[in-house]
Protein backbone atom coordinates (compact mmCIF):
# COMPACT_ATOMS: atom_id res chain seq x y z
CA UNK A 1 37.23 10.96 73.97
CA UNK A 2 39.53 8.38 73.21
CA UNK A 3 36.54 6.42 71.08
CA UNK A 4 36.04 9.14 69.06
CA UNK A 5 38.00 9.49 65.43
CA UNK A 6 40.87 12.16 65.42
CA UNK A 7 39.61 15.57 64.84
CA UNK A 8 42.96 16.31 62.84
CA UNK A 9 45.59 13.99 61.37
CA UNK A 10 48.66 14.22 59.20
CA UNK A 11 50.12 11.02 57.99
CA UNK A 12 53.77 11.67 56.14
CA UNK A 13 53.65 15.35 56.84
CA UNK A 14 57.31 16.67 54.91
CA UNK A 15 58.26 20.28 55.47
CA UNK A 16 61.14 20.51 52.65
CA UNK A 17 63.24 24.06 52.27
CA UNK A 18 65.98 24.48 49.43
CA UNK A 19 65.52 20.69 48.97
CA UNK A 20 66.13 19.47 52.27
CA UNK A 21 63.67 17.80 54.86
CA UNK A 22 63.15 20.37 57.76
CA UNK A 23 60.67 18.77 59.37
CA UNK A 24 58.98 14.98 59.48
CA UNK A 25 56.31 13.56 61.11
CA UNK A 26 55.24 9.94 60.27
CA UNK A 27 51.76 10.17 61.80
CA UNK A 28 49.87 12.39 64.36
CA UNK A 29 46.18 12.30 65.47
CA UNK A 30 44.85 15.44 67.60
CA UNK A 31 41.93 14.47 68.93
CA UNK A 32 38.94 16.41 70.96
CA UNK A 33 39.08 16.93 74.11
CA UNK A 34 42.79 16.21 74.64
CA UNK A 35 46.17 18.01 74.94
CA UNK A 36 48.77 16.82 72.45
CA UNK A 37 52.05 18.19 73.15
CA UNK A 38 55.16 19.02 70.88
CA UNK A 39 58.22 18.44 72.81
CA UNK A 40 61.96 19.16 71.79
CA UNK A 41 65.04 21.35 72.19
CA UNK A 42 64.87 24.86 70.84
CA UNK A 43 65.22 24.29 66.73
CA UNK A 44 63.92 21.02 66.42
CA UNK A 45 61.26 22.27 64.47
CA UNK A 46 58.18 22.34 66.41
CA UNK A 47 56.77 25.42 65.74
CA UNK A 48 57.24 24.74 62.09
CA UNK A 49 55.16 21.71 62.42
CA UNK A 50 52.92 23.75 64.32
CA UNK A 51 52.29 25.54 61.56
CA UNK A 52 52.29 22.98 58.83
CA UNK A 53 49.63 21.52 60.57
CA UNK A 54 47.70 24.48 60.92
CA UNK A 55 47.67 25.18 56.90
CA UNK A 56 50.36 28.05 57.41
CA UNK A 57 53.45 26.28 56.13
CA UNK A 58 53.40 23.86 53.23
CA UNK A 59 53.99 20.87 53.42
CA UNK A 60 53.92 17.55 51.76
CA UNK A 61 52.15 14.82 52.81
CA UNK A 62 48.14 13.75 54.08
CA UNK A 63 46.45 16.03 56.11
CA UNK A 64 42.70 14.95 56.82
CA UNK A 65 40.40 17.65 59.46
CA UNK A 66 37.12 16.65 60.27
CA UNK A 67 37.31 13.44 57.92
CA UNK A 68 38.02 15.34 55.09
CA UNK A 69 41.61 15.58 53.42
CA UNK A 70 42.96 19.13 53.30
CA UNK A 71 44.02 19.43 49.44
CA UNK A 72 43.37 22.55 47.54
CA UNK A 73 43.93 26.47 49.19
CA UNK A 74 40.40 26.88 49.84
CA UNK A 75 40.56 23.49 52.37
CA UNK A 76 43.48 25.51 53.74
CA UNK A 77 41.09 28.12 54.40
CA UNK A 78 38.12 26.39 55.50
CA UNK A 79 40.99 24.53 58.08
CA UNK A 80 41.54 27.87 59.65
CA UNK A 81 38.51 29.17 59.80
CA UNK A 82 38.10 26.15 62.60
CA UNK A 83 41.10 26.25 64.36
CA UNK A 84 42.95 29.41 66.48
CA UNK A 85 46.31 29.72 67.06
CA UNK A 86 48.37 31.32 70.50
CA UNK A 87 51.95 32.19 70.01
CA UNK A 88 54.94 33.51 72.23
CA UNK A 89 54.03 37.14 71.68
CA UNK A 90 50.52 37.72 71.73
CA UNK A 91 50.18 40.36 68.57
CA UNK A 92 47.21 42.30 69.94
CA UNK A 93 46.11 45.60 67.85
CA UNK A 94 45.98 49.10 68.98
CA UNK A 95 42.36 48.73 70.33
CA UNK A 96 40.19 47.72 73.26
CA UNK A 97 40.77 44.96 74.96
CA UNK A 98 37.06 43.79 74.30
CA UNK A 99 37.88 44.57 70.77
CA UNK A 100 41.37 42.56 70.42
CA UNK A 101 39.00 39.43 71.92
CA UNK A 102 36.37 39.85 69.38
CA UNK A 103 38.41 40.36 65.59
CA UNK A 104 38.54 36.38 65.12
CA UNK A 105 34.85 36.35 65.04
CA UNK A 106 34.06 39.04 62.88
CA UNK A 107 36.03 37.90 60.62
CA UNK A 108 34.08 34.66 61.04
CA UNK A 109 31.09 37.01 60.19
CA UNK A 110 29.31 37.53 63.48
CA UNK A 111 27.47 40.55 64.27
CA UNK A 112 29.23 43.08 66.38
CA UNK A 113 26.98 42.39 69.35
CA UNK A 114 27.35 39.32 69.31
CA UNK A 115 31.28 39.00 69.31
CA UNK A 116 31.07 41.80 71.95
CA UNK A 117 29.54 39.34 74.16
CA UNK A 118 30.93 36.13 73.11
CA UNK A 119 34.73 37.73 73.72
CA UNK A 120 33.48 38.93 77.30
CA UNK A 121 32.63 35.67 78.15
CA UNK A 122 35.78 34.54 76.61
CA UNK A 123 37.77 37.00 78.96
CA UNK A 124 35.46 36.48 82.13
CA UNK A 125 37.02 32.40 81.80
CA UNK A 126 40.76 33.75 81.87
CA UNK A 127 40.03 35.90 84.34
CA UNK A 128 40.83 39.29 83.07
CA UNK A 129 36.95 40.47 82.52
CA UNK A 130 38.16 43.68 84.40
CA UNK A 131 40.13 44.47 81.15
CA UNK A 132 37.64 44.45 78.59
CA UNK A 133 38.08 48.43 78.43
CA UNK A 134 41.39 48.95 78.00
CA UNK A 135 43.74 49.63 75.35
CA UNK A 136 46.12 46.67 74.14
CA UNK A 137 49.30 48.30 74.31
CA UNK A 138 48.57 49.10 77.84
CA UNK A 139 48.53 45.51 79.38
CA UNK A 140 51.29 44.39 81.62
CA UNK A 141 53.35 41.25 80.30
CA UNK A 142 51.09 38.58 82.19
CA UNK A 143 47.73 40.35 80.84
CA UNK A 144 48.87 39.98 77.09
CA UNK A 145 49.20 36.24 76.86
CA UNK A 146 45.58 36.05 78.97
CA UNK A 147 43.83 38.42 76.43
CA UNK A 148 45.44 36.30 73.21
CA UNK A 149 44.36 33.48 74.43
CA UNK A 150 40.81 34.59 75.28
CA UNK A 151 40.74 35.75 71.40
CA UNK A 152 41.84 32.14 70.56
CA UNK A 153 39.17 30.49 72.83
CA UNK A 154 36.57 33.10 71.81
CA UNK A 155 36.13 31.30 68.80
CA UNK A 156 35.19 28.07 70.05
CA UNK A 157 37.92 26.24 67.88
CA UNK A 158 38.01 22.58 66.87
CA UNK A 159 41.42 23.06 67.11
CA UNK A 160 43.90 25.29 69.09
CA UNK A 161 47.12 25.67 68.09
CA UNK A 162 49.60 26.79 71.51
CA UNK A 163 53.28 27.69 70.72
CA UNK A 164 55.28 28.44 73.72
CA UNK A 165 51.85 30.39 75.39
CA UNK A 166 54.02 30.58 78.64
CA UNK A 167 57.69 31.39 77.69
CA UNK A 168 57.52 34.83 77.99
CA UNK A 169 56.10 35.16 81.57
CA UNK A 170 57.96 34.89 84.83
CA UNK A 171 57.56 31.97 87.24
CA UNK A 172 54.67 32.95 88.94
CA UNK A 173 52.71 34.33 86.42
CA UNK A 174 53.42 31.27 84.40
CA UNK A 175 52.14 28.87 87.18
CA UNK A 176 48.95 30.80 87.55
CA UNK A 177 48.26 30.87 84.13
CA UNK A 178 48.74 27.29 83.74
CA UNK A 179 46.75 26.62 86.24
CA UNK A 180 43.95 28.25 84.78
CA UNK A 181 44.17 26.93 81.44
CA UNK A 182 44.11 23.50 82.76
CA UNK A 183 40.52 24.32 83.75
CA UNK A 184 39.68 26.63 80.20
CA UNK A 185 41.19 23.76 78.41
CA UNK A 186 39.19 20.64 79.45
CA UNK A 187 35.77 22.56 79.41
CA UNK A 188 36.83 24.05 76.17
CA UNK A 189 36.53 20.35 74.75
CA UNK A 190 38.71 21.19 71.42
CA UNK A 191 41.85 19.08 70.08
CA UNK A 192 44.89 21.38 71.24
CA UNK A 193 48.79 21.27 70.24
CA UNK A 194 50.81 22.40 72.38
CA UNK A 195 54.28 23.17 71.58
CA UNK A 196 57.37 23.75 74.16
CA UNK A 197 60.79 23.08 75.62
CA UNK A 198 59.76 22.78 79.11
CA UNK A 199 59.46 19.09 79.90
CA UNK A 200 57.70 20.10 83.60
CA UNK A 201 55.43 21.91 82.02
CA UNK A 202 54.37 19.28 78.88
CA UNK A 203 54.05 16.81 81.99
CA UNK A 204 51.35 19.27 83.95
CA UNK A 205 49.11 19.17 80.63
CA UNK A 206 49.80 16.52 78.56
CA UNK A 207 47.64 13.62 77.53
CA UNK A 208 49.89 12.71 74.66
CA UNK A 209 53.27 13.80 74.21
CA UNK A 210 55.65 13.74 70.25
CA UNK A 211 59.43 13.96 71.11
CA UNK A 212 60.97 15.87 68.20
CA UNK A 213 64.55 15.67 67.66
CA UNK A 214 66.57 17.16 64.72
CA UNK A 215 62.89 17.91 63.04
CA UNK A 216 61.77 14.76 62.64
CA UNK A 217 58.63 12.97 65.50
CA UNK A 218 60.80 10.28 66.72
CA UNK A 219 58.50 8.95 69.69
CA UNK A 220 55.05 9.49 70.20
CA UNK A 221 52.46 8.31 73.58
CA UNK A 222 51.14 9.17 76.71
CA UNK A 223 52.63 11.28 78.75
CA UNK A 224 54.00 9.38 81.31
CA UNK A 225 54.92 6.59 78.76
CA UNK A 226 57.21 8.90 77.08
CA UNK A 227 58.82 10.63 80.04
CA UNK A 228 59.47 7.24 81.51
CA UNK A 229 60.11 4.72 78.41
CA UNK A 230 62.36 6.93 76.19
CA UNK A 231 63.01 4.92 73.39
CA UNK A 232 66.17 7.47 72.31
CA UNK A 233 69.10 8.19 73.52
CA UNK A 234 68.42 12.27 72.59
CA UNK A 235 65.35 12.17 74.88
CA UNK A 236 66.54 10.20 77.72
CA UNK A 237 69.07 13.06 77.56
CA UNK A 238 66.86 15.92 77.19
CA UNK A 239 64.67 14.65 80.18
CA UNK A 240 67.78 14.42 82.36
CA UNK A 241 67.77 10.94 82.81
CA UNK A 242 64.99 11.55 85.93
CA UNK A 243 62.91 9.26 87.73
CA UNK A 244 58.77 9.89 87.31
CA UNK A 245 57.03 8.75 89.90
CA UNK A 246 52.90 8.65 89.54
CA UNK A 247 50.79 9.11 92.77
CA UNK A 248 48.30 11.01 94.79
CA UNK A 249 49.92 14.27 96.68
CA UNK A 250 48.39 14.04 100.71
CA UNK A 251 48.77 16.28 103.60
CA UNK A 252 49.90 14.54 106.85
CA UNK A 253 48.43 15.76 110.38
CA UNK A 254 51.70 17.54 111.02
CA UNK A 255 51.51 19.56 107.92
CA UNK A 256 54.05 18.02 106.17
CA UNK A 257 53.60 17.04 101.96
CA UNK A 258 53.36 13.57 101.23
CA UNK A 259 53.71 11.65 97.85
CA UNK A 260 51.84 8.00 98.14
CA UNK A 261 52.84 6.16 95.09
CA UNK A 262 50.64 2.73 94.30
CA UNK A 263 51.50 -0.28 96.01
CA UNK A 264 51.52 1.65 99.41
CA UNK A 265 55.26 3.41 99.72
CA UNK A 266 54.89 6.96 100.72
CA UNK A 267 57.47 9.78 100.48
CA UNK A 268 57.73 13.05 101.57
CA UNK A 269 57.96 15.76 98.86
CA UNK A 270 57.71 19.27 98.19
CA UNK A 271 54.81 21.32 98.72
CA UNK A 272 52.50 21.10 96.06
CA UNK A 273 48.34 20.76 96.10
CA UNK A 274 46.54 17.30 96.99
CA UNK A 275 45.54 15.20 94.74
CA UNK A 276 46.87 12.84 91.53
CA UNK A 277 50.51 14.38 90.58
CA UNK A 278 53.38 12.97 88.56
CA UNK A 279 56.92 13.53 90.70
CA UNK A 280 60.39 14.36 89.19
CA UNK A 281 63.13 13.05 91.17
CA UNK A 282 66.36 14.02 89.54
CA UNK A 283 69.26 10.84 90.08
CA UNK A 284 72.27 14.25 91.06
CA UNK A 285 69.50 14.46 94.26
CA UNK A 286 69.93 10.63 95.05
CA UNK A 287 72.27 9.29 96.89
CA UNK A 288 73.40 5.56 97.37
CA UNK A 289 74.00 3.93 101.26
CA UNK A 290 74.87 1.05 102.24
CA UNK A 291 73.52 1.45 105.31
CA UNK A 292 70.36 4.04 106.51
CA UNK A 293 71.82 7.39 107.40
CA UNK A 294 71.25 8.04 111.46
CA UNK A 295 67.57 8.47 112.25
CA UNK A 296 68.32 11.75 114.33
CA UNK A 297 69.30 14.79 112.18
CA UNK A 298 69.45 13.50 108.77
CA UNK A 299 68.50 15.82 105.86
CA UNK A 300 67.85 12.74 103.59
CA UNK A 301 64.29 12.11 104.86
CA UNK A 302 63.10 9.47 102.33
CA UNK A 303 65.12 6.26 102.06
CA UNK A 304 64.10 3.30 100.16
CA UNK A 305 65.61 -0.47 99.65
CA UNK A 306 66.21 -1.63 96.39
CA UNK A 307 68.03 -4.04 94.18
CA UNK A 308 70.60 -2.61 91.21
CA UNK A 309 68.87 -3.05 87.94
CA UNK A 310 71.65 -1.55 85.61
CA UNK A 311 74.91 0.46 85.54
CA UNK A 312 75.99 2.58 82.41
CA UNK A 313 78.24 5.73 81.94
CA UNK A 314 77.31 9.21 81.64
CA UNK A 315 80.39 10.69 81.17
CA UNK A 316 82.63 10.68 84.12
CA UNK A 317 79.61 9.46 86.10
CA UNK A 318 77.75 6.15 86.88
CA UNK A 319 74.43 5.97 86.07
CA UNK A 320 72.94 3.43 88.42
CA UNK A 321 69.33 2.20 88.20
CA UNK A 322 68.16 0.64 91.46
CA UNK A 323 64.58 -1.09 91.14
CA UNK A 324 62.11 -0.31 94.24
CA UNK A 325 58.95 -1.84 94.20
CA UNK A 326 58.55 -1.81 90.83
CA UNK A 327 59.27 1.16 90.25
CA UNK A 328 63.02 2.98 89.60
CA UNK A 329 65.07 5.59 90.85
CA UNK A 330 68.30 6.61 89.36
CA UNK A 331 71.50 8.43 90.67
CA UNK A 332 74.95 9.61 89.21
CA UNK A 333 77.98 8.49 91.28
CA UNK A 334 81.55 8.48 90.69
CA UNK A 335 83.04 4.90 89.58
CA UNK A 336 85.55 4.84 93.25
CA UNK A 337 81.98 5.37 94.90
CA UNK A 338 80.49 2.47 93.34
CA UNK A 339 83.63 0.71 94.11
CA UNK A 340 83.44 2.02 97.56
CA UNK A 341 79.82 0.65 98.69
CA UNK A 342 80.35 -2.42 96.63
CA UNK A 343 77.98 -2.41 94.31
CA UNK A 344 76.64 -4.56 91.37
CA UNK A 345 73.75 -5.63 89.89
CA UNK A 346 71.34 -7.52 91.88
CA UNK A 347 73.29 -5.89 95.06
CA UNK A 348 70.96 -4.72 97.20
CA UNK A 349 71.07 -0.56 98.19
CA UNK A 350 69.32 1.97 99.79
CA UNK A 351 68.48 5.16 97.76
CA UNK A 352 68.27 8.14 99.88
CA UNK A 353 66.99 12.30 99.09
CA UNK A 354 65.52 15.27 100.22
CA UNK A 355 62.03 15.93 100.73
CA UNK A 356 62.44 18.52 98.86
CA UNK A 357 64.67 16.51 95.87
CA UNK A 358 60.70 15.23 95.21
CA UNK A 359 59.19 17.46 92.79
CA UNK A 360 55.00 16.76 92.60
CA UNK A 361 53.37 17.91 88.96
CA UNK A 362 49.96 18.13 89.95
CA UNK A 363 47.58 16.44 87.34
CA UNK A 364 44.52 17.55 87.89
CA UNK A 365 40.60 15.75 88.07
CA UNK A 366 42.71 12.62 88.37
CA UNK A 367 43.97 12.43 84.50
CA UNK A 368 46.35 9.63 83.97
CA UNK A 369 49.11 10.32 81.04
């Protein structure tokens, strides 16, 4: 997809309230096909660039869809009429479920028939098909977000506008959903923005990822780019200062989950599917030896030799960067700990954690970030 030109872009987009800058955005490019996702604390401003982008807000600035710049109120409108938009709460009306699914496209003018079975189809791919006949206000809290979204998709957008779509479900209704839209998305084949907090979740979908901090885009690249290259100090803090580790989830012969990372060093990890995954290993689940802990009875099952790349303060802590086959892994120790194993840089180290301090993010059909 990447050959193809940008199915939306906004080049100096400027949300400006009472004379002040809300919201800034030097340049973004949606493009088909992909997941682009808005990233930031809650109040950065990403649902009001959501929304700029969308035609809802206004907003200074270039905004081109389709190769055509968006000027006048009726480009606004002819914008909208190709894009859909999912938000926190679903806003379904007192009607059928069949019904809710179908109101985007008659108001797109399609015959009743037709939207009938074009929203049926569009529930039968989120799974709730089953729920075509019942009334709106009568769907649980993990039906809601299915049916809005179905609505959204019903349409066949060139672009779809996400804004939290998971926030308001609980754990396991948010990790089968996401599952699921993983799938709708990618046969789907339309440019989608997806805004949220959740820096787990941005890594299960995203192709591209825009760090916003204090409303303005202040890095912007692939996902695992991003996550592991912050080029601020307000997103290496809002991803926790984590290692990401890129490989291929396997199941040994005893049953136990394995991460194999390229280059050949394999660790064990929690459970999580086979197949390509991106791993969170947070540096307060790493701890630094001088020595490998006894073979017999040790709960740190993965220990790897290293060299110590940097050292820098986070707060009372040490932040210590140890280099392992090209790749890093980070962990927080107190300064008479550092002191205490001797450490500097170039000193070599063994990092040691859980099996289950490894966190796998499945990515599936083997999409890179």
């Amino acid at each position: 997809m990447t050959g193809e030109p940008p199915v939306l872009v906004a080049e100096g987009l400027r949300v400006v309230r009472d004379g002040r800058t809300v919201v800034a955005a030097d340049r973004l490019e949606l493009r088909r096909g992909e997941v682009h996702v808005l990233l930031g604390r809650n109040g950065a401003g990403k649902s009001t660039l959501l929304r700029a982008l969308d035609g809802l807000e206004p907003a200074a600035g270039r905004l081109v869809f389709e190769g055509r710049e968006v000027r006048s109120a009726a480009d606004r409108r002819a914008l909208r009429r190709r894009t859909a938009a999912v938000f926190q709460r679903p806003y379904l009306l007192d009607a059928s479920v069949v019904d809710n699914v179908a109101t985007g496209l008659r108001l797109r003018g399609v015959a009743r028939r037709e939207a009938r079975r074009r929203a049926a189809a569009a529930l039968d791919r989120l799974g709730v098909a089953h729920l075509a006949g019942r009334r709106a206000t009568r769907l649980s809290g993990g039906e809601a977000p299915r049916v809005s979204l179905a609505r959204a998709l019903a349409v066949e957008p060139a672009v779809l506008f996400l804004d939290e779509p998971l926030a308001s479900l609980d754990p396991p209704a948010r990790r089968g959903l996401l599952e699921d839209l993983r799938d709708v998305l990618g046969d789907a084949g339309a440019a989608v923005l997806w805004v949220t907090h959740d820096r787990d979740e941005a890594l299960a979908v995203a192709d591209t990822v825009s760090f916003l901090d204090g409303g303005a885009v202040s890095q912007t690249g692939p996902a695992l780019e991003v996550f592991t290259h912050p080029r601020t100090t307000a997103l290496a803090e809002f991803l926790g200062l984590d290692a990401y580790l890129e490989g291929v989830v396997e199941e040994a012969p005893d049953g136990q989950t394995l991460l194999r990372l390229p280059g050949g060093p394999v660790l064990l990890c929690g459970e999580a599917p086979p197949g390509p995954a991106v791993a969170c290993l947070p540096p307060e689940d790493v701890v630094l030896l001088a020595a490998p802990p006894p073979a017999h009875g040790a709960s740190l099952r993965n220990v790897v030799w290293g060299k110590v790349k940097a050292v820098g303060a986070v707060g009372r802590l040490l932040r210590v960067v140890v280099a392992v086959d090209g790749l890093e892994v980070s962990a927080l120790v107190t300064p008479a700990a550092f002191e205490d194993l001797g450490l500097a840089v170039g000193r070599r180290v063994a990092a040691a954690f859980k099996a289950s301090a490894v966190h796998p993010i499945p990515r599936p059909g083997g999409r890179r970030p």
